[in-house]
C-alpha atoms as a PDB file:
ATOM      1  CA  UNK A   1      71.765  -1.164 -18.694  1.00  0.00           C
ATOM      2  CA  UNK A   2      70.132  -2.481 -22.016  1.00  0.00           C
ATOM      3  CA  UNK A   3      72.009  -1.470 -25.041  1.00  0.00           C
ATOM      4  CA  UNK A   4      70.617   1.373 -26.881  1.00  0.00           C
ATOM      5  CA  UNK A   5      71.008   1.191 -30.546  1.00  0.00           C
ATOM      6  CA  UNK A   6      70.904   3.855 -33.274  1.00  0.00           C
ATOM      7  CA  UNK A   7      67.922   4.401 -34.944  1.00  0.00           C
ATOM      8  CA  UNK A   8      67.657   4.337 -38.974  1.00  0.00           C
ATOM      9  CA  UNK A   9      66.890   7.763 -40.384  1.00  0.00           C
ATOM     10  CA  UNK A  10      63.390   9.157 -40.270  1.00  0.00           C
ATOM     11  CA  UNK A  11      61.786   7.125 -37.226  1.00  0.00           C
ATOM     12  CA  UNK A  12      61.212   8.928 -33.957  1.00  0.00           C
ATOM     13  CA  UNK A  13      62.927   8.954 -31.139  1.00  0.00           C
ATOM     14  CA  UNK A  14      62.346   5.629 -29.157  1.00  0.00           C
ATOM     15  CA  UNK A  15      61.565   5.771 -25.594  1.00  0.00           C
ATOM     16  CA  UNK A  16      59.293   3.287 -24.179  1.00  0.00           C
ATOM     17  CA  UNK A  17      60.230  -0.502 -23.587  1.00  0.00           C
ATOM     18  CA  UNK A  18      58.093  -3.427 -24.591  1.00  0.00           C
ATOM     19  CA  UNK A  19      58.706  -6.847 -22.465  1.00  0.00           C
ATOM     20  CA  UNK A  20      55.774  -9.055 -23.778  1.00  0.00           C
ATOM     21  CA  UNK A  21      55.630  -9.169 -27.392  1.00  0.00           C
ATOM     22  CA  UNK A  22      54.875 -12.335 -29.026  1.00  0.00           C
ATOM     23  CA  UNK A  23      56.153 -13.938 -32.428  1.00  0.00           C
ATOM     24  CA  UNK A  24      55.886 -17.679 -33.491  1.00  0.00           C
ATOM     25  CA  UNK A  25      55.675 -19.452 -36.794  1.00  0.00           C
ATOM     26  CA  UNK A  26      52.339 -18.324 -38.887  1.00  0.00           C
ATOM     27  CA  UNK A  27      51.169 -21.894 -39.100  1.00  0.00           C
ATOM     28  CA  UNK A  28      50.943 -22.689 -35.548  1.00  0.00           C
ATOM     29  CA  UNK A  29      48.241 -20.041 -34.956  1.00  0.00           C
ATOM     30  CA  UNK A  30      45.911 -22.463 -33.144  1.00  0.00           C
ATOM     31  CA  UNK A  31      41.952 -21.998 -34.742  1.00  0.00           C
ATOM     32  CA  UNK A  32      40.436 -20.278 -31.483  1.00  0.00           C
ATOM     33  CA  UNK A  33      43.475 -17.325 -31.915  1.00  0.00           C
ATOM     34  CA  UNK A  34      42.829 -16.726 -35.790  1.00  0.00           C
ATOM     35  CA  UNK A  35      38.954 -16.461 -34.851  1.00  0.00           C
ATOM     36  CA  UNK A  36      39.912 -13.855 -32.392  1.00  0.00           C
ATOM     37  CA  UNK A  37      42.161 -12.241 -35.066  1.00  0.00           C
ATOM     38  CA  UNK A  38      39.368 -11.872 -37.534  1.00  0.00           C
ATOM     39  CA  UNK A  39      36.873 -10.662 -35.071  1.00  0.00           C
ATOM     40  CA  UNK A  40      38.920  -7.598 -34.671  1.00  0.00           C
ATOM     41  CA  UNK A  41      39.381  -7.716 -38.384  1.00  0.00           C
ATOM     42  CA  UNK A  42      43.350  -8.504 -38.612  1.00  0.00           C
ATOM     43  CA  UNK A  43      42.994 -11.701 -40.137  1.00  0.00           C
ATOM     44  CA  UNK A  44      44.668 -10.894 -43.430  1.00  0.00           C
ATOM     45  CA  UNK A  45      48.116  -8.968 -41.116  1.00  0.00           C
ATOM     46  CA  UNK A  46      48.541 -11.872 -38.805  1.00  0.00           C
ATOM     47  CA  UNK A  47      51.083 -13.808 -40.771  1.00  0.00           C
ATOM     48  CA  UNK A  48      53.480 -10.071 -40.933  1.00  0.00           C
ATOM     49  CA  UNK A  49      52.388  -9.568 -37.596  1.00  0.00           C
ATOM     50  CA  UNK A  50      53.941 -12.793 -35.668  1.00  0.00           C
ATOM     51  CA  UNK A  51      57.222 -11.680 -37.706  1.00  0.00           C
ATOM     52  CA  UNK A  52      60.961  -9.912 -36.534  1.00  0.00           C
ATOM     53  CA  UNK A  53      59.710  -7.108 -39.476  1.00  0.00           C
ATOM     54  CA  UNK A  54      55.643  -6.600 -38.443  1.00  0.00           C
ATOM     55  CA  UNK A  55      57.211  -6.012 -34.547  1.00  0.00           C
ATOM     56  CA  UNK A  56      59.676  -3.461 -35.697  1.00  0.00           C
ATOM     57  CA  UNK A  57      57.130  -1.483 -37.798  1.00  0.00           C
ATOM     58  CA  UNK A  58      54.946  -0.858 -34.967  1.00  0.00           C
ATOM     59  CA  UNK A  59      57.686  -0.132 -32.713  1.00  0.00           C
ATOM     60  CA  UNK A  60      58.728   2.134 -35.045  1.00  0.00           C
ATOM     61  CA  UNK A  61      55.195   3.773 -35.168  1.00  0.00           C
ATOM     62  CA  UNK A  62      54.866   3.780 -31.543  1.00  0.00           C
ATOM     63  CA  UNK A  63      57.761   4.908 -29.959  1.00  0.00           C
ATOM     64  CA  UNK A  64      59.573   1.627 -28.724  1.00  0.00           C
ATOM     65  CA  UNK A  65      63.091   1.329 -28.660  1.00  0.00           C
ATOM     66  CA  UNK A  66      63.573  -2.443 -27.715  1.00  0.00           C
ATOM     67  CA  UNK A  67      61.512  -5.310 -27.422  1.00  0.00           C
ATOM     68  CA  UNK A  68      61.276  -9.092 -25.471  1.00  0.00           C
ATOM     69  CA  UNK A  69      60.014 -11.436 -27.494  1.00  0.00           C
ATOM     70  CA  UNK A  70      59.191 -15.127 -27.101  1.00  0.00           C
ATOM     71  CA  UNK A  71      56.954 -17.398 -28.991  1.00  0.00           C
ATOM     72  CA  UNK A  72      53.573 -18.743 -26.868  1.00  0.00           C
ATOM     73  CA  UNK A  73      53.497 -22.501 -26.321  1.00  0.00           C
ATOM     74  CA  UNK A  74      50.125 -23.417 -27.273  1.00  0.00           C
ATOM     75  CA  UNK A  75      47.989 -26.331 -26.120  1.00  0.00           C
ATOM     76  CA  UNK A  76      49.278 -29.618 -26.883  1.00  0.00           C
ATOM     77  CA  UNK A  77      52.756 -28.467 -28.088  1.00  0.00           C
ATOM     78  CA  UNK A  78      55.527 -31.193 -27.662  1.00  0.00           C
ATOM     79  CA  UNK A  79      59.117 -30.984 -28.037  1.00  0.00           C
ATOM     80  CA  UNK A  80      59.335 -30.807 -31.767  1.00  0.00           C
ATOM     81  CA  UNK A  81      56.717 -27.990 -31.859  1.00  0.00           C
ATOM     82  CA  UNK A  82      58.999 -26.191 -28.975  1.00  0.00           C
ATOM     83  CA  UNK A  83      62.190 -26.385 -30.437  1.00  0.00           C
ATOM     84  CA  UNK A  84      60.545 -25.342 -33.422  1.00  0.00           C
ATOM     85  CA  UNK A  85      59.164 -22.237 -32.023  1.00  0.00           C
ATOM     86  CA  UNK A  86      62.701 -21.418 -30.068  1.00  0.00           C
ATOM     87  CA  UNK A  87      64.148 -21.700 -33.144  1.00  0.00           C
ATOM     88  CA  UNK A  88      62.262 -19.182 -35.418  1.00  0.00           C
ATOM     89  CA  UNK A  89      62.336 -16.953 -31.795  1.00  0.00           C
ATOM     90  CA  UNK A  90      66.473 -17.080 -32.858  1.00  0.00           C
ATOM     91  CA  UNK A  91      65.748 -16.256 -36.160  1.00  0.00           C
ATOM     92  CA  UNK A  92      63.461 -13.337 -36.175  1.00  0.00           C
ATOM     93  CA  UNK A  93      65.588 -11.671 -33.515  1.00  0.00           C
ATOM     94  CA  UNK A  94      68.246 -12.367 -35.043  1.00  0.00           C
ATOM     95  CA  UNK A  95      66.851  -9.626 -37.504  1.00  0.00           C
ATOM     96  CA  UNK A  96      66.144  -7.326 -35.297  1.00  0.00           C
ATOM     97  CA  UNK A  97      69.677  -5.040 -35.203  1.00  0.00           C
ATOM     98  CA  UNK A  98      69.732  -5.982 -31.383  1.00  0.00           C
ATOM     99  CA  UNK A  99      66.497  -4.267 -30.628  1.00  0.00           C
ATOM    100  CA  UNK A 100      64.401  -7.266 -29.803  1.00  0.00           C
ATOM    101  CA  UNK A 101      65.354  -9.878 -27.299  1.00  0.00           C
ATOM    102  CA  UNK A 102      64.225 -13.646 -27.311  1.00  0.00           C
ATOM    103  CA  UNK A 103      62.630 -15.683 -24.503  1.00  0.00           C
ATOM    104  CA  UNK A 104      62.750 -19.376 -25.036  1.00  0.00           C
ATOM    105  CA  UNK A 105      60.063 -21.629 -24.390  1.00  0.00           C
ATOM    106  CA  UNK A 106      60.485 -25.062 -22.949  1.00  0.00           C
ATOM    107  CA  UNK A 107      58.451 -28.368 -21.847  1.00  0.00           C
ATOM    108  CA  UNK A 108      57.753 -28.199 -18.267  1.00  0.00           C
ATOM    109  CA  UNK A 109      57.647 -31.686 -18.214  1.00  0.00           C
ATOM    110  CA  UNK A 110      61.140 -32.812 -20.233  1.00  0.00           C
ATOM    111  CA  UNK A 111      63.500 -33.213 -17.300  1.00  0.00           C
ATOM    112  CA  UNK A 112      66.564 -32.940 -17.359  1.00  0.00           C
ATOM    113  CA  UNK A 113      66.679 -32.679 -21.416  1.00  0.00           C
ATOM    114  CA  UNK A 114      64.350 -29.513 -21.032  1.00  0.00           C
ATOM    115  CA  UNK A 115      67.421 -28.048 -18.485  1.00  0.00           C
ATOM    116  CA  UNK A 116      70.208 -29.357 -21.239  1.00  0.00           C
ATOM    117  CA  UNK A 117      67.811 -27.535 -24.366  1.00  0.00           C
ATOM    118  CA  UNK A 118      67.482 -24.230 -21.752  1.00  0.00           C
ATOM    119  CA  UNK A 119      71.126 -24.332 -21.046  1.00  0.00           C
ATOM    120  CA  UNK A 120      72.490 -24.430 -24.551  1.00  0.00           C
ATOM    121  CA  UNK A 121      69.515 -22.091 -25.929  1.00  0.00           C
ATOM    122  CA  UNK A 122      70.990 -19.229 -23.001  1.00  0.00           C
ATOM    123  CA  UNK A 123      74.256 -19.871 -23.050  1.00  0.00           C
ATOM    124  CA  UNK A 124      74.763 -20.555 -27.133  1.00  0.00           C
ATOM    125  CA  UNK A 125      71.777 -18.900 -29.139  1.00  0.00           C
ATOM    126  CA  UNK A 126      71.485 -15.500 -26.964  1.00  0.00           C
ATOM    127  CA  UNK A 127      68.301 -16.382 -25.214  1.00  0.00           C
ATOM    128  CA  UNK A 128      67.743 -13.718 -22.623  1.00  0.00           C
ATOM    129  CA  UNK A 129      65.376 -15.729 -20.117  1.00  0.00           C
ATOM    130  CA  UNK A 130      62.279 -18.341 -20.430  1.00  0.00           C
ATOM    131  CA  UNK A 131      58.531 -17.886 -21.087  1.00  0.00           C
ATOM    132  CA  UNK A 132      56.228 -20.340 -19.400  1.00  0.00           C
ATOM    133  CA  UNK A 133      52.317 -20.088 -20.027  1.00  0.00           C
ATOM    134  CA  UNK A 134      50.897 -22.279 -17.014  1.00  0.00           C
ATOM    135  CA  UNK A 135      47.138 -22.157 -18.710  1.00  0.00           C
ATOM    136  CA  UNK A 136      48.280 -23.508 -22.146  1.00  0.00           C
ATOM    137  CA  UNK A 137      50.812 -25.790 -20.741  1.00  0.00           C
ATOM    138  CA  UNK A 138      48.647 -27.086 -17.743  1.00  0.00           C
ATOM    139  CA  UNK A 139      51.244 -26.543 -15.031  1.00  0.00           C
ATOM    140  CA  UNK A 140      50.829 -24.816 -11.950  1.00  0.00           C
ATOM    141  CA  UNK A 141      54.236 -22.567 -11.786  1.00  0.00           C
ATOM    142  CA  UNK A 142      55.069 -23.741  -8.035  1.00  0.00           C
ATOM    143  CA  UNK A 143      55.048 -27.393  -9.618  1.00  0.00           C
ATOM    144  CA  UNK A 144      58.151 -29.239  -8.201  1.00  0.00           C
ATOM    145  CA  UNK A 145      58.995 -30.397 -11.130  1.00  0.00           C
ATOM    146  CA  UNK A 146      60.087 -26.767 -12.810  1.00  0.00           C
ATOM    147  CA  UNK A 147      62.237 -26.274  -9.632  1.00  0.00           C
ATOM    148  CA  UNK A 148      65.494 -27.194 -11.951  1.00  0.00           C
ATOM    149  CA  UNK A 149      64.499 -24.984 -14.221  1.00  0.00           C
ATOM    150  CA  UNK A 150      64.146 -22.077 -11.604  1.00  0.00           C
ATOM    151  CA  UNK A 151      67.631 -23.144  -9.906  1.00  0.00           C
ATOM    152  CA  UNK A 152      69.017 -22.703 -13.904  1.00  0.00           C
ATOM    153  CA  UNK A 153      67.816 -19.196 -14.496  1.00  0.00           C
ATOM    154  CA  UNK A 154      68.347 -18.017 -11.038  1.00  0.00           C
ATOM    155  CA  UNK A 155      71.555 -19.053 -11.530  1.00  0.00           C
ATOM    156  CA  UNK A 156      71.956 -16.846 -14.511  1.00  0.00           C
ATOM    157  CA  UNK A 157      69.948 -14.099 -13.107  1.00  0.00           C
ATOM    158  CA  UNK A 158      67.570 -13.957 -16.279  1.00  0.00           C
ATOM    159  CA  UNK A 159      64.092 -13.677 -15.974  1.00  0.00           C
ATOM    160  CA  UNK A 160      60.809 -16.269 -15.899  1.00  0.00           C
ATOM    161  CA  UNK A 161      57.856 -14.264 -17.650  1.00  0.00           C
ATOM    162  CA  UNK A 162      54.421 -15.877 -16.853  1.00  0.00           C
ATOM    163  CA  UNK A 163      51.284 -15.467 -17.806  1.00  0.00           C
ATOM    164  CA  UNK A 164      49.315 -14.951 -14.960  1.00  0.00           C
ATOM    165  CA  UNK A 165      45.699 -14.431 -13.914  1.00  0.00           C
ATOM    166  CA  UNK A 166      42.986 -16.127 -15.920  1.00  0.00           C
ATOM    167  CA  UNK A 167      43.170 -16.661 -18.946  1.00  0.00           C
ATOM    168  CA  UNK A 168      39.781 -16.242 -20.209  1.00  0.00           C
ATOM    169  CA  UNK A 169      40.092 -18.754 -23.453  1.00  0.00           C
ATOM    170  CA  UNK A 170      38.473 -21.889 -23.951  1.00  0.00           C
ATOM    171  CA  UNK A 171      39.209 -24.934 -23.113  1.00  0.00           C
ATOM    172  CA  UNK A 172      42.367 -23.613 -21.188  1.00  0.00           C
ATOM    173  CA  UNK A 173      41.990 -23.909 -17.397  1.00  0.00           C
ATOM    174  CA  UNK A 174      42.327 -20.726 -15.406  1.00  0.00           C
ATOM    175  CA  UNK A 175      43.340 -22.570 -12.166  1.00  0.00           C
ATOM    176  CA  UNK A 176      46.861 -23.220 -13.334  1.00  0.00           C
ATOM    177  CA  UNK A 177      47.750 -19.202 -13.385  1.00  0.00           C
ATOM    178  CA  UNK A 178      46.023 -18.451 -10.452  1.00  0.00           C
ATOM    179  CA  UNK A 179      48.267 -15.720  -8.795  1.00  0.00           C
ATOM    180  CA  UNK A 180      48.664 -17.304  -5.454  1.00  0.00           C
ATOM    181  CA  UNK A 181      50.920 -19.932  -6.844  1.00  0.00           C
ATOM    182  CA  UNK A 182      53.946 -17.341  -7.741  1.00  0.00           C
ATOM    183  CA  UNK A 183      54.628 -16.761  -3.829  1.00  0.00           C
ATOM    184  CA  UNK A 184      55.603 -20.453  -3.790  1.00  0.00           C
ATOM    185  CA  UNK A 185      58.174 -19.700  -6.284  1.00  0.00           C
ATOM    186  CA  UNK A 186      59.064 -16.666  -5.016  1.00  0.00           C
ATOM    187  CA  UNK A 187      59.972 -17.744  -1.637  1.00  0.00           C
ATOM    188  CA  UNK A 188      61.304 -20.718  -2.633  1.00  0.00           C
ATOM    189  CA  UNK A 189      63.940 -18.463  -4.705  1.00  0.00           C
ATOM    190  CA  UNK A 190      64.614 -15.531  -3.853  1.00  0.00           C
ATOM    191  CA  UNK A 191      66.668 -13.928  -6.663  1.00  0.00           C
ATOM    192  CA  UNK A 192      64.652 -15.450  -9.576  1.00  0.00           C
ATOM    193  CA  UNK A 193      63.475 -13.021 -11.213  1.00  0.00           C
ATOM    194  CA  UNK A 194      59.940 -13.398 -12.030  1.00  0.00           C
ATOM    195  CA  UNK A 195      57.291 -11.620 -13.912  1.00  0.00           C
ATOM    196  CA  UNK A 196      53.795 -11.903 -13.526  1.00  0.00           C
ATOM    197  CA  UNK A 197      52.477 -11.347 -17.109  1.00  0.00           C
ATOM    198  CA  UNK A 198      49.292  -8.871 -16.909  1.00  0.00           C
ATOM    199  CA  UNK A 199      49.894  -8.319 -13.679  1.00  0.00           C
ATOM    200  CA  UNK A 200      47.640 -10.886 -12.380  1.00  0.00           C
ATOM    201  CA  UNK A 201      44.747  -9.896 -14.396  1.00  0.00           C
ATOM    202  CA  UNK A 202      41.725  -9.360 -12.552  1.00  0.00           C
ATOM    203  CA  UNK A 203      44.379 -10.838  -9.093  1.00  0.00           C
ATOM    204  CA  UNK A 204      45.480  -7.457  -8.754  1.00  0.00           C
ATOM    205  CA  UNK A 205      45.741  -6.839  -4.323  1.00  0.00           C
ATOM    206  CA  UNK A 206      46.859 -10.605  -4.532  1.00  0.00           C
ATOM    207  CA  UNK A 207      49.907  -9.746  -7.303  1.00  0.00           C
ATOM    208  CA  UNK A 208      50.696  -6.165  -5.364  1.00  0.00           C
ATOM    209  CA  UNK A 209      50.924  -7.998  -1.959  1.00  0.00           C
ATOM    210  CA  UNK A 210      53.378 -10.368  -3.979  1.00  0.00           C
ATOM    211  CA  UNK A 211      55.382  -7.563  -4.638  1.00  0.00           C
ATOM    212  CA  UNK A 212      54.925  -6.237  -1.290  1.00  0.00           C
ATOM    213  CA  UNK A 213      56.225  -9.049   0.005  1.00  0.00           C
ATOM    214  CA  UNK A 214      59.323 -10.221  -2.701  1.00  0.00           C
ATOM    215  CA  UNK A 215      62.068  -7.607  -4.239  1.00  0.00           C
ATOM    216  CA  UNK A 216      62.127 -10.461  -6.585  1.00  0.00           C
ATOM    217  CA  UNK A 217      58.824 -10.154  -8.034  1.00  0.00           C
ATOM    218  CA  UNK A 218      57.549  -7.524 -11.299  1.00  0.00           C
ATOM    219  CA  UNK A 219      54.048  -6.842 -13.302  1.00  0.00           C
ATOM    220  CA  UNK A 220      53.778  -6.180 -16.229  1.00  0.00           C
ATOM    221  CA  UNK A 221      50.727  -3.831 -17.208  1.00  0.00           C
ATOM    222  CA  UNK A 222      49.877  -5.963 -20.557  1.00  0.00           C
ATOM    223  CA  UNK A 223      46.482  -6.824 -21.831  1.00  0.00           C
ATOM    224  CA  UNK A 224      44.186  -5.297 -18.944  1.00  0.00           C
ATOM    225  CA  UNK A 225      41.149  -3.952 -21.256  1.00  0.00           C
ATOM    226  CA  UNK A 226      37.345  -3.637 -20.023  1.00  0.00           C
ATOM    227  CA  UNK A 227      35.234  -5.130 -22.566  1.00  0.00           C
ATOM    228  CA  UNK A 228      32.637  -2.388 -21.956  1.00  0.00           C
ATOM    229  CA  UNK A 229      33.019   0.717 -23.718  1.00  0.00           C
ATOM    230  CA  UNK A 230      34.168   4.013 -22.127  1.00  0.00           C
ATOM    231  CA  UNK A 231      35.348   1.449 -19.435  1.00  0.00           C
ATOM    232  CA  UNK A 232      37.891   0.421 -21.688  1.00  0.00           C
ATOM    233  CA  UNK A 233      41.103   1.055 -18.997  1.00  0.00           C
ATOM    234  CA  UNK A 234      39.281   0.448 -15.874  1.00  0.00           C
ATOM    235  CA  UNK A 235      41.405  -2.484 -15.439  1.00  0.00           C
ATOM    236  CA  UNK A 236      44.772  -0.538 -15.522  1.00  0.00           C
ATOM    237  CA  UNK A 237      44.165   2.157 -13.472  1.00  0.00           C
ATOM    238  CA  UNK A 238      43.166  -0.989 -10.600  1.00  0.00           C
ATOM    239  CA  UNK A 239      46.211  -2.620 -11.539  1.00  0.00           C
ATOM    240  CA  UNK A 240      48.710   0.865 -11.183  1.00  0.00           C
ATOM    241  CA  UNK A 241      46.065   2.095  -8.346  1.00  0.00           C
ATOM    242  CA  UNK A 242      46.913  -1.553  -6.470  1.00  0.00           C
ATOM    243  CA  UNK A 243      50.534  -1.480  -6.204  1.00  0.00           C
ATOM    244  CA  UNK A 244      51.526   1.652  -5.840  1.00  0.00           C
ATOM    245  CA  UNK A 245      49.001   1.681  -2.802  1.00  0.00           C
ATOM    246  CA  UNK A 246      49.641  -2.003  -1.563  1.00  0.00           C
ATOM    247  CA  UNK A 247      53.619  -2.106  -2.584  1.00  0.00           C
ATOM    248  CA  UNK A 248      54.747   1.476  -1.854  1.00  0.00           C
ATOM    249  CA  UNK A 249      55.671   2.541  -5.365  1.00  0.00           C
ATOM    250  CA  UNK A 250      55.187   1.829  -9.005  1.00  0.00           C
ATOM    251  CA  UNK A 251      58.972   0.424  -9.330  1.00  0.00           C
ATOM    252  CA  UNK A 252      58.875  -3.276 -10.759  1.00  0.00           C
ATOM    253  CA  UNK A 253      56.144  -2.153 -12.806  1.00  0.00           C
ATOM    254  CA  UNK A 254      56.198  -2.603 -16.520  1.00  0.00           C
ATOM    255  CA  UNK A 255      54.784  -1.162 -19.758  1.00  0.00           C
ATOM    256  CA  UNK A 256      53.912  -4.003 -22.093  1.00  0.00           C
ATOM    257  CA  UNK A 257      51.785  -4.937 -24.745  1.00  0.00           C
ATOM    258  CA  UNK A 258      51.084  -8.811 -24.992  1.00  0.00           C
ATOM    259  CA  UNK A 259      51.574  -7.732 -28.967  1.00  0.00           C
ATOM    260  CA  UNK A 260      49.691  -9.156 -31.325  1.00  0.00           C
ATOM    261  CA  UNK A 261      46.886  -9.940 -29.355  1.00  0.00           C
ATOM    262  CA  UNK A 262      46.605  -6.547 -28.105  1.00  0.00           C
ATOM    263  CA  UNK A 263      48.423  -3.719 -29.981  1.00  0.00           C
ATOM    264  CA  UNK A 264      51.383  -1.322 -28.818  1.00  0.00           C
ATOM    265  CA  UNK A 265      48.985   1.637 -29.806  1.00  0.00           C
ATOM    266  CA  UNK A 266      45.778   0.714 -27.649  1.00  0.00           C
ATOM    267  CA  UNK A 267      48.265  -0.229 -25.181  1.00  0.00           C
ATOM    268  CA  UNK A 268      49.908   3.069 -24.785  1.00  0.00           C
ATOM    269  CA  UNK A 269      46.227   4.395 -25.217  1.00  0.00           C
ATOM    270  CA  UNK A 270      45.302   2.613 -21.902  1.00  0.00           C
ATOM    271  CA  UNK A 271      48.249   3.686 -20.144  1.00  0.00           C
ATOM    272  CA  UNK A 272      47.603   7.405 -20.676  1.00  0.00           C
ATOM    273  CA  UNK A 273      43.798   7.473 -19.941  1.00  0.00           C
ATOM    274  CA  UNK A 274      44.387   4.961 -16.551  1.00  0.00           C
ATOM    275  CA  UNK A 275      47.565   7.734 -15.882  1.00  0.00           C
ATOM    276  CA  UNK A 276      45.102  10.469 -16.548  1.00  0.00           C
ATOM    277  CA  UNK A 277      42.270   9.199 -14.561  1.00  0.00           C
ATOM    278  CA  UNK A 278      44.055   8.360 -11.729  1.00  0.00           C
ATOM    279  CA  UNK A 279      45.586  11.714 -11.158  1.00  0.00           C
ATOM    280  CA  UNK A 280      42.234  13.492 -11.507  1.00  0.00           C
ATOM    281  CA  UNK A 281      40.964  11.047  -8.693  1.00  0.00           C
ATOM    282  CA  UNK A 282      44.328  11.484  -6.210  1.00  0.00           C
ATOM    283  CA  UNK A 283      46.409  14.612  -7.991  1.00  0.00           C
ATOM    284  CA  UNK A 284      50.383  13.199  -8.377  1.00  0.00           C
ATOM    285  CA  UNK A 285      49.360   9.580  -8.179  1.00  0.00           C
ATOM    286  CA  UNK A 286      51.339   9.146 -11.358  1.00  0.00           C
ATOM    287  CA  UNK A 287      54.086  11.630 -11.415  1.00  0.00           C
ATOM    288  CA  UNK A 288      56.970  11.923 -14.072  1.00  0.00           C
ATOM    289  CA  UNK A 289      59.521   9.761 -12.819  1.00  0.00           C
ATOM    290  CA  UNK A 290      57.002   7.365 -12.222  1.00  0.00           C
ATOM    291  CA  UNK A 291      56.262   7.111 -16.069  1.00  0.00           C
ATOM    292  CA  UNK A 292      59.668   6.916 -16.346  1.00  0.00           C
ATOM    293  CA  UNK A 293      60.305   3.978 -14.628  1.00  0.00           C
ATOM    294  CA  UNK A 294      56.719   2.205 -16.034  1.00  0.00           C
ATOM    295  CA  UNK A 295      58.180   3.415 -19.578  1.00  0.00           C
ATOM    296  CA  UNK A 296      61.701   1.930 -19.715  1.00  0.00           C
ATOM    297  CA  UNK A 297      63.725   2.252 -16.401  1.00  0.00           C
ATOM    298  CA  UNK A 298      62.121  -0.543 -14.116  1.00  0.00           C
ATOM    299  CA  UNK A 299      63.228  -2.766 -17.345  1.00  0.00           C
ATOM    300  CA  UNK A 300      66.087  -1.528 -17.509  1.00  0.00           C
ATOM    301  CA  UNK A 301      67.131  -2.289 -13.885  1.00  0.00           C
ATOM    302  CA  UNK A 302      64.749  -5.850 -13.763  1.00  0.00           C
ATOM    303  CA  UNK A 303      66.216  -7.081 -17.598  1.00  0.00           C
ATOM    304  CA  UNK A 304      70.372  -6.318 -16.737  1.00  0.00           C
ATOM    305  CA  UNK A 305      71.946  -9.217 -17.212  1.00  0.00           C
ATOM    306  CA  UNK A 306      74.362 -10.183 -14.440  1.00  0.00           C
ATOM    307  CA  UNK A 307      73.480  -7.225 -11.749  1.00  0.00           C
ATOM    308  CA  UNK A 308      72.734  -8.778  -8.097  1.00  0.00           C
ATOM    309  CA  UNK A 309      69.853  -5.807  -7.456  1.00  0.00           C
ATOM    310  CA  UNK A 310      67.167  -8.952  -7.433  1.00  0.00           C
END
């Protein structure tokens, strides 16, 4: 189980889990993100909110007792860039009084000195498992050359997050994170743990027959907002409606935020009014301990270092 530390006086009680949060160094913010940051007017918080201190304030506002965290590897990064994001991931965490976890980022394409930077970052600097972003890093995750990376953090039993499902930004290409790629992986190791970032998003039968198919393989719920309004968590309630219909249950199922770009509040938001929703359509479709396991248990059990469950 994930340590549970004390809280400082006067914040509420924690008890929701957040797997996808993102931090990385202010001045990397690449010009199509900041545009997208001042369209929903949070242009002038950006800087705070890519920070160890802006991620503890909202999960202090919202509930959230620990955190994964792991810079994004934008478009045309190359080693310095990466190393320079890992280390300001060490940093900020670092901060953190044990409640957020890093994920490191690494070149897809650095051979064997990508495995020695991934070894040393897990087994030296705390990492607790790797980030890979197939649409910004143009790499299709069953690419055979991010096998030795897989055989390294199966090997540890530490977790790949992906984004996966289009990606829905210029100029990246959505045909890296296609969904169908992850069963590849999947098959081709069994007790890597993988997680398909916004479960897929709109792949959502494709990434519940995934989990249908591998023990192995975990959603998280991040980022799945209808643009149109009153529609706004359409998307989640085909995501939860998906896999608990295609896969049997809602274990393996995450809550997440994909923080900054979409906030812990509106995330939590979604979750209720899909939870809502889909119990007024099929009563019990969400129950309690099903909440449970969205809010912190499935991450619990997915993010324990060293059990064999996976």
């Amino acid at each position: 189980m994930i340590k549970k530390e004390r809280m400082p006086p006067g914040v509420a009680k924690q008890t929701r889990t957040d797997p996808h949060v993102h931090l990385w160094p202010a001045q990397y913010t690449p010009k199509a993100l900041n545009d997208y940051f001042a369209r929903r007017g949070l242009a002038e918080t950006v800087s705070r909110a890519v920070s160890a201190e802006g991620i503890l304030e909202s999960m202090d506002a919202n509930g959230i007792q620990t955190s994964v965290t792991s810079a994004i590897p934008f478009p045309g990064m190359g080693d310095e860039e990466i190393d320079a994001l890992n280390e300001y991931t060490r940093a900020e965490v670092a901060k953190s009084g044990g409640r957020l976890l890093g994920l490191c980022v690494a070149n897809p394409r650095g051979g064997a000195a990508t495995i020695g930077k991934v070894r040393k970052l897990v087994e030296e600097k705390g990492f607790r498992g790797l980030k890979l972003h197939p649409a910004f890093q143009q790499c299709f995750a069953n690419d055979p050359q991010l096998y030795p990376l897989y055989e390294l953090m199966q090997g540890y039993r530490l977790p790949v997050l992906y984004h996966s499902g289009p990606i829905g930004i210029a100029p990246a290409k959505d045909k890296y994170a296609a969904v169908e790629a992850f069963d590849e992986v999947a098959c081709d190791f069994p007790y890597l743990r993988v997680i398909l970032g916004h479960g897929g998003r709109p792949q959502y039968a494709q990434a519940a027959n995934l989990m249908r198919k591998h023990a192995n393989v975990a959603v998280d719920i991040s980022a799945n907002f209808a643009r149109l309004a009153g529609f706004e968590s359409s998307p989640l309630q085909e995501l939860l409606y998906a896999v608990k219909t295609l896969a049997g249950s809602l274990q393996r199922v995450f809550f997440a935020s994909d923080y900054p770009i979409y906030s812990q509040a509106e995330t939590q938001r979604a979750l209720q009014a899909a939870t809502t929703a889909l119990n007024d359509r099929f009563p019990g479709f969400v129950g309690e301990d099903d909440s449970r396991l969205i809010d912190h248990g499935n991450f619990d059990s997915f993010f324990a270092a060293g059990d064999n469950t996976y």
